[in-house]
Protein backbone atom coordinates (compact mmCIF):
# COMPACT_ATOMS: atom_id res chain seq x y z
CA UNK A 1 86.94 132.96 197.31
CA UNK A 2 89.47 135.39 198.36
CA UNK A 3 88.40 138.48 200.11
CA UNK A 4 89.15 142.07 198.58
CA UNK A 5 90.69 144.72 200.59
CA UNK A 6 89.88 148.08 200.84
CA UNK A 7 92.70 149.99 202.38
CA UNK A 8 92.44 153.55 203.63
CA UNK A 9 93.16 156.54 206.09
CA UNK A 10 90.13 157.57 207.86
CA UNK A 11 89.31 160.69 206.20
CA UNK A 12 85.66 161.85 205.14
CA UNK A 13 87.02 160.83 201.82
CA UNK A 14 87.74 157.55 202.80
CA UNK A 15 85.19 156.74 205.05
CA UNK A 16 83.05 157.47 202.53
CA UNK A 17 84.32 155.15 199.76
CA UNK A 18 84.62 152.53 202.16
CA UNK A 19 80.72 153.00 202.75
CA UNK A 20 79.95 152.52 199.03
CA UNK A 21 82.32 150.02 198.68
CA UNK A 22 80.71 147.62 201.45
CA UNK A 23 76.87 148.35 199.84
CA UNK A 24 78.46 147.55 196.47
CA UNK A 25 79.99 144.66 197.15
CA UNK A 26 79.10 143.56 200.46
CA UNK A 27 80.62 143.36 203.88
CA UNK A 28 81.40 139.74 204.20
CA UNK A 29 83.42 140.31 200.24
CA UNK A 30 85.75 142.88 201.28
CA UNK A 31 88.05 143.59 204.43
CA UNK A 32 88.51 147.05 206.06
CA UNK A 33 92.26 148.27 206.75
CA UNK A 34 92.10 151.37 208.24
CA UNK A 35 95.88 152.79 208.98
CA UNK A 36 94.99 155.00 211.13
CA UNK A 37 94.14 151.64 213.66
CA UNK A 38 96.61 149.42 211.91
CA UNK A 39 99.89 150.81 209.99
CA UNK A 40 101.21 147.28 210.36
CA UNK A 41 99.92 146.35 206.78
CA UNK A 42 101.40 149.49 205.00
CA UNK A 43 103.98 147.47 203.26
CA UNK A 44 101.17 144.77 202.58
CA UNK A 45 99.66 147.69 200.76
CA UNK A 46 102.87 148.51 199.03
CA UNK A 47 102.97 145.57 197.74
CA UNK A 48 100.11 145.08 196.19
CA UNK A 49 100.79 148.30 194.33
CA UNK A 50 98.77 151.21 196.67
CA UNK A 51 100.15 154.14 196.10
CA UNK A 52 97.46 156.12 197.52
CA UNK A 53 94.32 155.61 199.75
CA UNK A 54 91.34 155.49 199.37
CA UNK A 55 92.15 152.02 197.35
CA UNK A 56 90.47 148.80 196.76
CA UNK A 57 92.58 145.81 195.98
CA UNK A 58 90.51 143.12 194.04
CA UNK A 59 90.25 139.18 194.63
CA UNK A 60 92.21 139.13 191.63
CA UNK A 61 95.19 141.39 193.11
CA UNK A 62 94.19 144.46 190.63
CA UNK A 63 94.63 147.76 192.37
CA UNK A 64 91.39 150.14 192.12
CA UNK A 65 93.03 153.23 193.56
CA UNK A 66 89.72 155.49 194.15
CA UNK A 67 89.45 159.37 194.36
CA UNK A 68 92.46 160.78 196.19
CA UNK A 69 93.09 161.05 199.96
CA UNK A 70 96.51 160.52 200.82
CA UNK A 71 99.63 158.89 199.45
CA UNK A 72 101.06 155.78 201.31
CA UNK A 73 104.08 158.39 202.30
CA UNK A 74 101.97 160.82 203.84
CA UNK A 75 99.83 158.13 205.79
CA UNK A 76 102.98 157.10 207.16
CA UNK A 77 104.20 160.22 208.77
């Protein structure tokens, strides 16, 4: 099964959803970009339809943008 990935910035907004996310749906079912360590896979991101973090893209490729951290533009810089 394909993982889901949970994209975000590292803010105490973030770093909170991504807590709730893992305990949802468990560690070993989701994968942890943080652009603040890797802002390789901000077009990745793009194209799976982020436009902001904190976001959660599915299994199934849906985009699950959650609360409101940053946009994509202002991660970055």
């Amino acid at each position: 099964m394909k993982k889901a990935i949970f994209y975000h910035a590292g803010c105490p907004v973030c770093v909170t959803a991504e807590q709730e996310i893992i305990s949802l749906i468990g560690a070993s079912n989701v994968e942890v970009v943080h652009f603040g360590e890797d802002k390789s896979r901000l077009a990745e991101a793009e194209n799976a339809g982020v436009k902001s973090v904190p976001a959660l893209v599915t299994s199934q490729g849906n985009v699950l943008h959650i609360n409101f951290g940053a946009t994509l533009a202002d991660v970055r810089g």
